[in-house]
N, C-alpha and C. Protein backbone atom coordinates (compact mmCIF):
# COMPACT_ATOMS: atom_id res chain seq x y z
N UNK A 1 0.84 -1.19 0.00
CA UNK A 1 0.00 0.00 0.00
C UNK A 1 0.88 1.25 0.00
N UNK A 2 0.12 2.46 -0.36
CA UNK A 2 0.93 3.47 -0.44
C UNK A 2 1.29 4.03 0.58
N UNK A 3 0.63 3.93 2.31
CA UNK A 3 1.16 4.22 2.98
C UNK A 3 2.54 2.91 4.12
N UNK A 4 2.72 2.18 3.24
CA UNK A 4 3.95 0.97 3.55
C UNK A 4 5.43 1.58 2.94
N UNK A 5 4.24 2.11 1.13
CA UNK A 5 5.76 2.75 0.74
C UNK A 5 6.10 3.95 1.50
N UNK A 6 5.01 4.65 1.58
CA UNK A 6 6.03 5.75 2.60
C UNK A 6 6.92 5.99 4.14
N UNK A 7 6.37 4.74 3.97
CA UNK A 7 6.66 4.53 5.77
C UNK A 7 8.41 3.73 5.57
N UNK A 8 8.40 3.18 3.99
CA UNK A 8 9.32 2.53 4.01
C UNK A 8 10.75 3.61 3.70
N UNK A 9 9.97 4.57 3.12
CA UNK A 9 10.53 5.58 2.38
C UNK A 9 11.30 6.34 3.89
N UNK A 10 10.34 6.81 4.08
CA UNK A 10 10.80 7.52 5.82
C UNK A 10 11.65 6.81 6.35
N UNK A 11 11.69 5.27 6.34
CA UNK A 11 12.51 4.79 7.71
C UNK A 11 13.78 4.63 6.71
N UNK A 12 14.36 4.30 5.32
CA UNK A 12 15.69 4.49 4.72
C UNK A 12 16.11 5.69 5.16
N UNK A 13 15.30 6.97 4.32
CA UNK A 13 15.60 8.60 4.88
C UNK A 13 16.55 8.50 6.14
N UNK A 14 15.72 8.33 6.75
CA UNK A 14 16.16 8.73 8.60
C UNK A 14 17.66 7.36 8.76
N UNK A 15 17.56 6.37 8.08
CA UNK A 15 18.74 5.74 8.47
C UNK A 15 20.02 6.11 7.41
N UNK A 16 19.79 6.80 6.38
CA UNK A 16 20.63 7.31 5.82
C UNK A 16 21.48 8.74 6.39
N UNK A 17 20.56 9.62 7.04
CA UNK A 17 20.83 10.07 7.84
C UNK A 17 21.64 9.85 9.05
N UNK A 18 21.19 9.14 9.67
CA UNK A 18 22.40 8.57 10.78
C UNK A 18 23.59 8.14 10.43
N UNK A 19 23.20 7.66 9.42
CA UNK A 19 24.83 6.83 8.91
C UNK A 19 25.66 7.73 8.41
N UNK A 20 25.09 9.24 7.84
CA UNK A 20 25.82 10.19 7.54
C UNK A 20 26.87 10.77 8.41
N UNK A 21 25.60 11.25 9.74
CA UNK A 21 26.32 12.51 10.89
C UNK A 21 27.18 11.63 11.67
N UNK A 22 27.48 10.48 11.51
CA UNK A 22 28.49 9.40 12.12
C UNK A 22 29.70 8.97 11.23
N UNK A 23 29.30 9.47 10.17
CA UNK A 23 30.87 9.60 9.59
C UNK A 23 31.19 10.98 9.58
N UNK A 24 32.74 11.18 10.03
CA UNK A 24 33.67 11.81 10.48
C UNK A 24 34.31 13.00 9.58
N UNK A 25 34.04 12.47 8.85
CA UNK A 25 34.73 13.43 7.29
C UNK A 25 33.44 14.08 7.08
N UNK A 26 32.45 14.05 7.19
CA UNK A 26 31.41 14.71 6.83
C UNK A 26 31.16 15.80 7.60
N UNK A 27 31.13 17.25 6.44
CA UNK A 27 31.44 18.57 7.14
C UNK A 27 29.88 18.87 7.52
N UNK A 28 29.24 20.02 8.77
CA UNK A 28 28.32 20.24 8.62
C UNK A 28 27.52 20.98 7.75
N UNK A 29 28.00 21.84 7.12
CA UNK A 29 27.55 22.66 5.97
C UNK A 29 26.80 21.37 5.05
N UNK A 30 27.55 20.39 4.71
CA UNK A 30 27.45 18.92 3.44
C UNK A 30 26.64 18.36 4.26
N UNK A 31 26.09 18.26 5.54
CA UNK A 31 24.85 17.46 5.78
C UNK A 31 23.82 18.20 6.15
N UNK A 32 23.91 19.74 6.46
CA UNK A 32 22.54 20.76 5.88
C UNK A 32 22.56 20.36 4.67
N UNK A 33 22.90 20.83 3.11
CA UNK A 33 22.97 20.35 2.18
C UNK A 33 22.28 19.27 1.82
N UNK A 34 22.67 17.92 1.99
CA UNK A 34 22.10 16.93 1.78
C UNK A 34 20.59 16.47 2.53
N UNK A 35 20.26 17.02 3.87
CA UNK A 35 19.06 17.27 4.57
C UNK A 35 18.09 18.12 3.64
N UNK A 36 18.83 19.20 2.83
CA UNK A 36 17.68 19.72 1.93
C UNK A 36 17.41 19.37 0.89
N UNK A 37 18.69 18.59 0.56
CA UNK A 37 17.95 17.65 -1.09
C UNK A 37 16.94 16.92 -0.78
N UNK A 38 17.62 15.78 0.32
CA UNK A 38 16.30 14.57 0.75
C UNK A 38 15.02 15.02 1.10
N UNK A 39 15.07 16.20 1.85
CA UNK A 39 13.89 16.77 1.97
C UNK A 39 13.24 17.33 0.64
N UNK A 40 13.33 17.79 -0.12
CA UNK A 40 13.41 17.95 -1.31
C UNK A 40 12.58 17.16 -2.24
N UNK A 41 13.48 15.97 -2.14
CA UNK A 41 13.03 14.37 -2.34
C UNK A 41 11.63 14.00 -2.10
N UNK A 42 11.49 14.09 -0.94
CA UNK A 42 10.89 13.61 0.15
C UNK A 42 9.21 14.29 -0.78
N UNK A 43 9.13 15.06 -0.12
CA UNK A 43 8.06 15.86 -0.58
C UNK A 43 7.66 16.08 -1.92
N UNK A 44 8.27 15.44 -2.94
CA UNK A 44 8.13 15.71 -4.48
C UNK A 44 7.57 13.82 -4.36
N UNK A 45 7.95 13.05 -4.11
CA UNK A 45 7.60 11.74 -3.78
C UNK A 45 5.94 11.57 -3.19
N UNK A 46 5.66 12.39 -2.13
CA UNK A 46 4.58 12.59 -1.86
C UNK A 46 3.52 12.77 -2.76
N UNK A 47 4.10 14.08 -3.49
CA UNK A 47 3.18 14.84 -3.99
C UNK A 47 2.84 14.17 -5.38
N UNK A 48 3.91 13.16 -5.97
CA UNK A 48 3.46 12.66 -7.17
C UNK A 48 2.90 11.26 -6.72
N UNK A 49 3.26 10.27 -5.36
CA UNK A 49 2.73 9.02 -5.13
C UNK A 49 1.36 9.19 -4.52
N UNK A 50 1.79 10.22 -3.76
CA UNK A 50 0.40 10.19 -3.07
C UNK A 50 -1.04 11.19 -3.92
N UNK A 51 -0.58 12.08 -4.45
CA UNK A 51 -1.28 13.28 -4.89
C UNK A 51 -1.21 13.32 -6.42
N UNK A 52 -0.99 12.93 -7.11
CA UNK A 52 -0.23 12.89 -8.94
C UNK A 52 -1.75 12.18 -9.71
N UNK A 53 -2.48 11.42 -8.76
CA UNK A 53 -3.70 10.89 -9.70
C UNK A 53 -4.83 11.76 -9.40
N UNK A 54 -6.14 11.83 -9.96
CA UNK A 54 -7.20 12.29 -10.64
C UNK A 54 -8.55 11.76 -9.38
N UNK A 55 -7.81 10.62 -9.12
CA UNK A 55 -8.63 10.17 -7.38
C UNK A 55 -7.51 10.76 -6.02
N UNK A 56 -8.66 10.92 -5.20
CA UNK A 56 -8.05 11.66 -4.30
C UNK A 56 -7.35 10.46 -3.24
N UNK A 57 -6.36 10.74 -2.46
CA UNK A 57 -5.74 9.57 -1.62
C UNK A 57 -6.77 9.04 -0.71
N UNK A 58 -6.60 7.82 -0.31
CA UNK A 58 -6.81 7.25 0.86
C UNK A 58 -6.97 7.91 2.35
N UNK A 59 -8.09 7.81 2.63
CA UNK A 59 -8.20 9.04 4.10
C UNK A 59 -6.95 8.66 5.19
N UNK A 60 -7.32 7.23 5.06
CA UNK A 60 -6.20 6.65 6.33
C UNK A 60 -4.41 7.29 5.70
N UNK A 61 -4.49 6.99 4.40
CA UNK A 61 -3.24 7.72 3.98
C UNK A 61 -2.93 9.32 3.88
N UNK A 62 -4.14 9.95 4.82
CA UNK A 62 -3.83 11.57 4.55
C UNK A 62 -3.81 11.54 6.06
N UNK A 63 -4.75 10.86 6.55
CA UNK A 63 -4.29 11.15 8.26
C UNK A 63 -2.56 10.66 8.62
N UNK A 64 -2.35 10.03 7.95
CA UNK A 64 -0.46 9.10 7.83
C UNK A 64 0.15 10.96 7.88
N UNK A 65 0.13 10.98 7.04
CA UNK A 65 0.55 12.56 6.36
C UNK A 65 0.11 13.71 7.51
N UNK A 66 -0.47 14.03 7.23
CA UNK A 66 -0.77 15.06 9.11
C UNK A 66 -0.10 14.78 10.01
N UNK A 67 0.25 13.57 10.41
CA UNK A 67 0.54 13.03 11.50
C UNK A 67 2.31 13.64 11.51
N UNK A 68 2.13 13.74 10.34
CA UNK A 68 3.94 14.69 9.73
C UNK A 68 4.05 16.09 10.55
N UNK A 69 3.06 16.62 10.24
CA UNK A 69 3.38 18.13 10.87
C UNK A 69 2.23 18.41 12.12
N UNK A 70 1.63 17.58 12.56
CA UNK A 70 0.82 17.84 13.78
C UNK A 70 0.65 16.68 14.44
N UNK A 71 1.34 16.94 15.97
CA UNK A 71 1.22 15.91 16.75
C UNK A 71 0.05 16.04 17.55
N UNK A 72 -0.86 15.22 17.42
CA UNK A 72 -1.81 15.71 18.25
C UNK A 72 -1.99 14.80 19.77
N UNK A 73 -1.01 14.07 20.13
CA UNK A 73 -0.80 14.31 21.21
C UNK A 73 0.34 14.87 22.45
N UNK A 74 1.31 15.88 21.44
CA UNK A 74 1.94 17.04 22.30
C UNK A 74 1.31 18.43 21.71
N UNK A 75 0.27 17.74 21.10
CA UNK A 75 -0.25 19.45 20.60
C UNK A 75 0.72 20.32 19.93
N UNK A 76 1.46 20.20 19.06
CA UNK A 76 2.36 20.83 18.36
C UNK A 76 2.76 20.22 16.85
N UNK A 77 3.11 20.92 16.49
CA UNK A 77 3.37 21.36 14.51
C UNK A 77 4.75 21.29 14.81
N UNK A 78 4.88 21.02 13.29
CA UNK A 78 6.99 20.88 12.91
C UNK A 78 6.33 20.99 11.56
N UNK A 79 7.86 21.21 10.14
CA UNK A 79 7.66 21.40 8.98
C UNK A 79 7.37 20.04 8.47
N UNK A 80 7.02 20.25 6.95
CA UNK A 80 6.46 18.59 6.67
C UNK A 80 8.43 18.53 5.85
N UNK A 81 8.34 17.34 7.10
CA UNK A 81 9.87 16.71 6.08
C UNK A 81 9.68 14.75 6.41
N UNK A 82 11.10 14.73 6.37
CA UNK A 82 11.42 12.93 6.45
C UNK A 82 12.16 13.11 7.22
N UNK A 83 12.92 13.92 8.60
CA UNK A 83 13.17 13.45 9.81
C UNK A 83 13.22 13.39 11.08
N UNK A 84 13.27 12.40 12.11
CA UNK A 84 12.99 12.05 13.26
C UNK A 84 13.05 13.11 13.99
N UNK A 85 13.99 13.65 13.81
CA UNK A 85 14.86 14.94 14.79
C UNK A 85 14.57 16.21 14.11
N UNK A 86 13.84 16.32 13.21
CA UNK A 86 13.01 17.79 13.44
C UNK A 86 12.40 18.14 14.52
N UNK A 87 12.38 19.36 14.86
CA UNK A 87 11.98 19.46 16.20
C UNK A 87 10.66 20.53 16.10
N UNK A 88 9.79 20.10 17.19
CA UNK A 88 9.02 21.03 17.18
C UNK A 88 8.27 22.70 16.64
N UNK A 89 7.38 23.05 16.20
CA UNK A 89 7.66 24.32 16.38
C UNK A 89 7.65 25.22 17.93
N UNK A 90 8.47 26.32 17.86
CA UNK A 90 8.48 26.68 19.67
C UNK A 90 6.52 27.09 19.46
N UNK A 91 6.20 27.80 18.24
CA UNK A 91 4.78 28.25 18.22
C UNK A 91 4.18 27.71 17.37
N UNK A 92 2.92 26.81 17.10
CA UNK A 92 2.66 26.23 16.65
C UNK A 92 1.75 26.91 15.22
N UNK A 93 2.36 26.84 14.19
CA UNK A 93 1.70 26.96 12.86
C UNK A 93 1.39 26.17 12.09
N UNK A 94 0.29 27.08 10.86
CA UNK A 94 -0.32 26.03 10.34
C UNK A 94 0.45 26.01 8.57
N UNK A 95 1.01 24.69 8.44
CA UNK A 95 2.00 24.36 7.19
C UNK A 95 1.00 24.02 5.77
N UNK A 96 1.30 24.90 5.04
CA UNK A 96 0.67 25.03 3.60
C UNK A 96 0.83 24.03 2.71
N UNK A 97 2.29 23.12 2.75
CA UNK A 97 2.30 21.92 1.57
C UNK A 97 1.35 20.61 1.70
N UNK A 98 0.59 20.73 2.63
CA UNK A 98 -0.18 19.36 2.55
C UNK A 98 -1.38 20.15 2.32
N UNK A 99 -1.93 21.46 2.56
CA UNK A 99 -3.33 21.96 2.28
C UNK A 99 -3.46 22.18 1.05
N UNK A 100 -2.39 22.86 0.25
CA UNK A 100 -2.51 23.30 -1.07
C UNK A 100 -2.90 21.62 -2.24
N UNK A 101 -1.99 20.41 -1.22
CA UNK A 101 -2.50 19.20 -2.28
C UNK A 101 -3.62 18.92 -2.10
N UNK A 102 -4.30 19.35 -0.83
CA UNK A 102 -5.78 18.26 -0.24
C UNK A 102 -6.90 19.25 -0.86
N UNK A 103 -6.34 20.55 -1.06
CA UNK A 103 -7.76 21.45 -1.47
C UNK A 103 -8.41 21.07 -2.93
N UNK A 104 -7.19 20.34 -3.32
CA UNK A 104 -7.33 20.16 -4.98
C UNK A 104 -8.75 18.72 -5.26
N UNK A 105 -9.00 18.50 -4.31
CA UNK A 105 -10.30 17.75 -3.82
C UNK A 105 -11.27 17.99 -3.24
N UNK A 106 -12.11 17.47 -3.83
CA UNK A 106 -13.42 17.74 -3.18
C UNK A 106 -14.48 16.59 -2.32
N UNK A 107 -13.87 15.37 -2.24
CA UNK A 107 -14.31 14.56 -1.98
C UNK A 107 -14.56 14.35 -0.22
N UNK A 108 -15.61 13.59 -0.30
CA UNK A 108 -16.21 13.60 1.70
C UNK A 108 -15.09 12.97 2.47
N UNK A 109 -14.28 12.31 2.17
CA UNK A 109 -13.05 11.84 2.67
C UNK A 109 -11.94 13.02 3.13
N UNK A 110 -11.56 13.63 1.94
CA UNK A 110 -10.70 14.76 2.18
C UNK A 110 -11.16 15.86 2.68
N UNK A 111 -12.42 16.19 2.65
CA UNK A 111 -13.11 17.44 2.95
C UNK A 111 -13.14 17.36 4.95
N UNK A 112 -13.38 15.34 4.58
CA UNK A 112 -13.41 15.65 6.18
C UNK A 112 -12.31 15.58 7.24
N UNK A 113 -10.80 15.02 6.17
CA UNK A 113 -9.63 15.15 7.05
C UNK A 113 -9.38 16.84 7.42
N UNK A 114 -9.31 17.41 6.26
CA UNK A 114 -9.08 18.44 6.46
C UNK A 114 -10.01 19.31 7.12
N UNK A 115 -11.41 19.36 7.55
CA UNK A 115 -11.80 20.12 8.77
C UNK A 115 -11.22 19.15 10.32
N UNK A 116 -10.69 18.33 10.07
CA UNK A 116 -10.14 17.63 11.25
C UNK A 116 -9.13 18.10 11.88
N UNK A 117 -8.19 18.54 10.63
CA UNK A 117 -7.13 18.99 10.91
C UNK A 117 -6.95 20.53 11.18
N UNK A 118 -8.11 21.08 11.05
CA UNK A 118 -8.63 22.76 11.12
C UNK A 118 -8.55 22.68 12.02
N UNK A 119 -9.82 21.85 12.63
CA UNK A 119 -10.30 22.22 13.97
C UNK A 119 -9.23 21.71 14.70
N UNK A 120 -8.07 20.99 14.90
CA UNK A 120 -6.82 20.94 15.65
C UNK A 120 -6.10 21.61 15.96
N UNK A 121 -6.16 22.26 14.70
CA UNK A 121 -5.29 23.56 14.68
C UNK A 121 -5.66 24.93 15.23
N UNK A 122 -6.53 24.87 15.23
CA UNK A 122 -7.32 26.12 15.88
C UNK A 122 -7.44 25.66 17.46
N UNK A 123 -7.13 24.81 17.64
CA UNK A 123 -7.16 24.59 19.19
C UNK A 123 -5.96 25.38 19.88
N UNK A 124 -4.72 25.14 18.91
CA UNK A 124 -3.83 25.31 19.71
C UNK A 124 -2.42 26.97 18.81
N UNK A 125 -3.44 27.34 18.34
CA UNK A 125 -3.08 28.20 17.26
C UNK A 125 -3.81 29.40 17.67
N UNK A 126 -2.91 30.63 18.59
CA UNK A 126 -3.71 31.41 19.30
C UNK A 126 -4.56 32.33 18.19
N UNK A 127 -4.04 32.61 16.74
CA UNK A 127 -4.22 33.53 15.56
C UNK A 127 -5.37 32.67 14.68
N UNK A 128 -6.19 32.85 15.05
CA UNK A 128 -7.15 31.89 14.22
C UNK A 128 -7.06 32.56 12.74
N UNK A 129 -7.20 33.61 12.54
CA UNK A 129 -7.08 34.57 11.25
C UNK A 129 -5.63 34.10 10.36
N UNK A 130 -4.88 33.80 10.92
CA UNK A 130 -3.57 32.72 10.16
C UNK A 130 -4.26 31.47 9.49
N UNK A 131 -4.94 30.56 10.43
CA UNK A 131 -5.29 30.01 10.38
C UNK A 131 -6.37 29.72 8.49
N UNK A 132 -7.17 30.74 8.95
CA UNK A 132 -8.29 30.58 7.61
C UNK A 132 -7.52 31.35 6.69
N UNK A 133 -6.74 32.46 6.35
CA UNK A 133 -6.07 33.39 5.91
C UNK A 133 -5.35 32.32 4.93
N UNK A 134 -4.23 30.93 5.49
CA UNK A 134 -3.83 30.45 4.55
C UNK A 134 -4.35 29.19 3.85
N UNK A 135 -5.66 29.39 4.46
CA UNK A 135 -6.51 28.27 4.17
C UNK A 135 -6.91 28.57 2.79
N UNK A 136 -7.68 29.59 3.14
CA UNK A 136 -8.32 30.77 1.81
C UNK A 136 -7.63 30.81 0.79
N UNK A 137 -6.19 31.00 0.91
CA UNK A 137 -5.26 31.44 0.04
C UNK A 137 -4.70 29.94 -1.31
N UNK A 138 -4.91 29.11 -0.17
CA UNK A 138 -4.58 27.63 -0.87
C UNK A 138 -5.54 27.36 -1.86
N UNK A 139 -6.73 27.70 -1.35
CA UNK A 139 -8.26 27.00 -2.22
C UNK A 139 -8.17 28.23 -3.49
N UNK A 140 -7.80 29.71 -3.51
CA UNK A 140 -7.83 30.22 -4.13
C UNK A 140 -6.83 29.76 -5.33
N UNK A 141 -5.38 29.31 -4.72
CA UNK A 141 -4.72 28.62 -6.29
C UNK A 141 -5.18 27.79 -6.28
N UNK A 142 -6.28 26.62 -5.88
CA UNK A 142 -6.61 25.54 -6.39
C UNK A 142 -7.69 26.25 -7.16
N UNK A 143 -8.14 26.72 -6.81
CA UNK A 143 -9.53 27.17 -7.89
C UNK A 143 -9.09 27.57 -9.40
N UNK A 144 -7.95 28.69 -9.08
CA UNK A 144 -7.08 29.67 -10.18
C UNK A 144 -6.82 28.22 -11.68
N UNK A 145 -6.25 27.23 -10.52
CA UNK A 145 -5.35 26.25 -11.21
C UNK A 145 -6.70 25.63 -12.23
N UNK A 146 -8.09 25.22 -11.52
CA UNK A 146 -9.22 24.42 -12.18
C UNK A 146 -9.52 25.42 -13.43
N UNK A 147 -9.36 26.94 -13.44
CA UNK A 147 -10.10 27.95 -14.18
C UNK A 147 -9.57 28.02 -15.54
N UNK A 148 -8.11 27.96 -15.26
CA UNK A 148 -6.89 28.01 -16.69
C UNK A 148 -7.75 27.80 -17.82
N UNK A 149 -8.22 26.59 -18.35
CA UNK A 149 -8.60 26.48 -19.45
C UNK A 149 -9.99 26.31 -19.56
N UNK A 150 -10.88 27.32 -18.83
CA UNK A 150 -12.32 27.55 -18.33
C UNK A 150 -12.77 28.55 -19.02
N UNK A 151 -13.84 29.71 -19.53
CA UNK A 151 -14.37 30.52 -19.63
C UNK A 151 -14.30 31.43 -18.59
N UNK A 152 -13.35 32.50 -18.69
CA UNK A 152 -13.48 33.19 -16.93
C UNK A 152 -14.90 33.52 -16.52
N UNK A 153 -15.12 34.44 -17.46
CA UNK A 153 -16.70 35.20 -17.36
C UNK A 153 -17.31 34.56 -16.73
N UNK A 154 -18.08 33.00 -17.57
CA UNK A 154 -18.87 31.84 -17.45
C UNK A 154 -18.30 31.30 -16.19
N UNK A 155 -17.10 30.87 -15.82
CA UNK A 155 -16.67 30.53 -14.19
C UNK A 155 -16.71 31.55 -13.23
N UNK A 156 -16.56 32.72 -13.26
CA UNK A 156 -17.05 34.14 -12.28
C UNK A 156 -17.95 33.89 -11.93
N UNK A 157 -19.23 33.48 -13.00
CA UNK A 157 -20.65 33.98 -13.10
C UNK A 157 -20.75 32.74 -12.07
N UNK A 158 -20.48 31.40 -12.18
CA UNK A 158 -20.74 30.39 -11.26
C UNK A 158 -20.38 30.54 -9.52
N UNK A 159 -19.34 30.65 -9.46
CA UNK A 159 -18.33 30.57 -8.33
C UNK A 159 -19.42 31.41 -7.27
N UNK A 160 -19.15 33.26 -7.62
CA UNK A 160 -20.27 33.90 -7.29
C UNK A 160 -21.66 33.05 -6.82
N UNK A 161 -21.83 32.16 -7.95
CA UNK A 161 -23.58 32.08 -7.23
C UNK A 161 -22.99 31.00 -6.05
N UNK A 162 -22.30 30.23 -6.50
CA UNK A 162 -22.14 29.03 -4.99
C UNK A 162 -21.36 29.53 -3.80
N UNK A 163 -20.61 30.84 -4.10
CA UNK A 163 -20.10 31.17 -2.91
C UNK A 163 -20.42 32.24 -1.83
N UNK A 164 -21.50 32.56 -2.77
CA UNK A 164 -22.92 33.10 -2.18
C UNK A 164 -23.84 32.46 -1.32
N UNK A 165 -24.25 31.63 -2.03
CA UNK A 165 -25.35 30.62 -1.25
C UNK A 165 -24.95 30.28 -0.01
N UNK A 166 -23.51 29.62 -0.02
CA UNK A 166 -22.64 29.24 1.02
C UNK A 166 -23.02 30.05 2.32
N UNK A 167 -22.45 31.33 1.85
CA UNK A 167 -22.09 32.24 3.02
C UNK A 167 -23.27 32.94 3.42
N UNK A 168 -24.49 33.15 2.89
CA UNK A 168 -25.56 33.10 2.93
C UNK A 168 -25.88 32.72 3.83
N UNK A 169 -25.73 31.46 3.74
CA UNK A 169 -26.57 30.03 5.01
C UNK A 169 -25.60 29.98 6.09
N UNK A 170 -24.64 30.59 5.85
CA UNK A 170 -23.30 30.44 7.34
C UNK A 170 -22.91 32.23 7.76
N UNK A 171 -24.23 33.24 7.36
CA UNK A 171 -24.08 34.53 7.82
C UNK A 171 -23.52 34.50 9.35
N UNK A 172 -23.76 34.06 10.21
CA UNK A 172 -23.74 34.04 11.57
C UNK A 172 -22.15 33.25 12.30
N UNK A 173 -21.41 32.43 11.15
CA UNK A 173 -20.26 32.22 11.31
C UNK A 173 -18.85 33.11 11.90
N UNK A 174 -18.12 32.76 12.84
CA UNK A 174 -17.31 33.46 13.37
C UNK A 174 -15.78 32.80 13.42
N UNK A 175 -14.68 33.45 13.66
CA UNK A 175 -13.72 32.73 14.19
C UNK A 175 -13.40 31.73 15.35
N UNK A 176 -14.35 32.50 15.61
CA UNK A 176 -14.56 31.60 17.12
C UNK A 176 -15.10 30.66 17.17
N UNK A 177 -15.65 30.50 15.99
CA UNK A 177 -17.23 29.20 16.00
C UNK A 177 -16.04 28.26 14.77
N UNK A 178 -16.88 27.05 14.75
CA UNK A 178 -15.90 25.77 14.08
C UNK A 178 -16.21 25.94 12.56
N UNK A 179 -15.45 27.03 11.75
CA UNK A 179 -15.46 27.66 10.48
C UNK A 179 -14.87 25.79 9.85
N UNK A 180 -15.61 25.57 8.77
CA UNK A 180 -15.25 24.42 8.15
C UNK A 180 -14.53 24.91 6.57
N UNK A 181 -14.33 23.98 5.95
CA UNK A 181 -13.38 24.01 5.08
C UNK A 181 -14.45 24.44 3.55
N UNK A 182 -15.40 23.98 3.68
CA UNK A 182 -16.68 24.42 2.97
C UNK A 182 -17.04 25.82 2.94
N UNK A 183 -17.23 26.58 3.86
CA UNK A 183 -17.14 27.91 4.54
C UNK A 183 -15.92 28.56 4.10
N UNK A 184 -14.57 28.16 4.05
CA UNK A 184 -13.34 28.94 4.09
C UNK A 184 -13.27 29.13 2.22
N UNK A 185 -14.26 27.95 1.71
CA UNK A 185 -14.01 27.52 0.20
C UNK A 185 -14.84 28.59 -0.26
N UNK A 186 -16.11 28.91 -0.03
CA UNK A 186 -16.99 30.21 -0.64
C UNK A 186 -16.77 31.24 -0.65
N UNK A 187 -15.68 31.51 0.61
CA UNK A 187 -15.27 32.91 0.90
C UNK A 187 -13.83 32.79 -0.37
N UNK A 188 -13.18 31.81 -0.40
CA UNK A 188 -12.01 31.92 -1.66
C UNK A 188 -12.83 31.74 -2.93
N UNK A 189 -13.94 31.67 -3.11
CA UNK A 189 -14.43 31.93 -4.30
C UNK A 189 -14.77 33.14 -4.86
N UNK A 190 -15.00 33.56 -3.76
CA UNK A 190 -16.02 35.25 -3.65
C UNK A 190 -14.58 35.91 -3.63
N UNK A 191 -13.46 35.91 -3.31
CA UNK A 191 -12.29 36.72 -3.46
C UNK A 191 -11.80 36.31 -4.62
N UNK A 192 -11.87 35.09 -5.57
CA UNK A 192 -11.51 35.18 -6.56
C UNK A 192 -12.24 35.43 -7.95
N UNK A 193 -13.81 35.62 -7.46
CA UNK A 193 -14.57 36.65 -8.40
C UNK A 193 -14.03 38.31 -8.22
N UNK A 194 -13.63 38.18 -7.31
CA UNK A 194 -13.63 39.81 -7.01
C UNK A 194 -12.13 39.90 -7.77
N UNK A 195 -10.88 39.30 -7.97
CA UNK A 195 -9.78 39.28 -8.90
C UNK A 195 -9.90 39.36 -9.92
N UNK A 196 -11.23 38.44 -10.80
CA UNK A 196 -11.08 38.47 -11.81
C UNK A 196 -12.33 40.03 -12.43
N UNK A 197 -13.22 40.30 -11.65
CA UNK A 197 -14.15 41.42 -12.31
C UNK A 197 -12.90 42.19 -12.11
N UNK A 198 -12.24 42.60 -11.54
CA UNK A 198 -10.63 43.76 -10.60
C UNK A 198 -9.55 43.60 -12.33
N UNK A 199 -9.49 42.97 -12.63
CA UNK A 199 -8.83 42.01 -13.78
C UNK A 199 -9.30 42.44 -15.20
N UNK A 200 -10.82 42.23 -15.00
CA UNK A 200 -11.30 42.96 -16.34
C UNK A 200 -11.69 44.33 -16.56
N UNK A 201 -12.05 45.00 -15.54
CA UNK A 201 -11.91 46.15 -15.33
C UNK A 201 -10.76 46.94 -15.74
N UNK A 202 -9.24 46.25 -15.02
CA UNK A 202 -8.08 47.83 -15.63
C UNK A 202 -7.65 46.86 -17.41
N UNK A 203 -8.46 45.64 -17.69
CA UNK A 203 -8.02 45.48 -19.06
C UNK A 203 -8.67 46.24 -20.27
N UNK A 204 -10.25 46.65 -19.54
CA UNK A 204 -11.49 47.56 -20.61
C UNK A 204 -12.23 48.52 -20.09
């Protein structure tokens, strides 16, 4: 399964690693270096094994993946990489390379890791406005990315009506209240109608 290969993937990483900072000749500058290729690696592997097809991953294989940058039982975030000894963040933020792949779905699986992983994050994430801010921002290049070879006009004219309706029925929504990923998606629609009328405007 795909989360065996990654698990298998992770545990070479991390022992290649060791076997590095234990040889002697190896300067530290050359194993920053090589920590950022593999990392590098690492995350391009992801994004084409796990994320590269047209079906969205395996839920159990996206909770695998979270489990990368949010511990949820020390309550704390680290960057998404491949090793052991990354350490914590001292303040816990919320990391953009796994949202920007999961937004690119729409399915009840992913829709519902990712308010899972919201509402985690907002537990322990004193800036809730960070929080939806790069949420928003993700769904907006996923949207940008679906539009490319779309009718803008004809996709404006849509987006608008569903990200209307949305926010419509969730008028009474707050930061404070459990903003879902559905909610964060109408409001990046409605900002990216407002880009593109902003767009045609200084073109005519």
């Amino acid at each position: 399964s795909k989360i065996d290969t990654i698990t298998g993937i992770l545990q070479q990483l991390n022992s290649m690693e060791k076997n590095l900072e234990n040889k002697k000749k190896m300067k530290a500058n050359q194993l920053v270096d090589i920590r950022k290729c593999t990392t590098s690696f690492f995350t391009e592997v992801v994004s084409i094994l796990c994320f590269g097809q047209q079906n969205p991953p395996h839920q159990d294989l996206i909770m695998e993946l979270i489990k990368i940058v949010f511990d949820e039982q020390l309550q704390s975030t680290k960057d998404f990489g491949f090793s052991e000894r990354d350490k914590a963040d001292k303040i816990p933020v919320v990391r953009s390379f796994l949202l920007r792949l999961l937004v690119n779905y729409n399915s009840e699986s992913v829709i519902e890791c990712v308010n899972l992983y919201l509402s985690n994050l907002s537990k322990i994430i004193q800036d809730n406005h960070n929080v939806c801010l790069l949420t928003i921002q993700c769904l907006e290049d996923a949207i940008l990315k679906k539009s490319i070879c779309q009718d803008i006009a004809k996709n404006a004219k849509m987006l608008l009506a569903e990200g209307e309706t949305v926010v419509k029925l969730n008028s009474d929504a707050s930061l404070e209240s459990n903003i879902t990923i559905e909610h964060l998606e109408a409001i990046a629609k409605l900002r990216f109608v407002c880009s593109v009328v902003g767009d045609l405007l200084y073109k005519y």
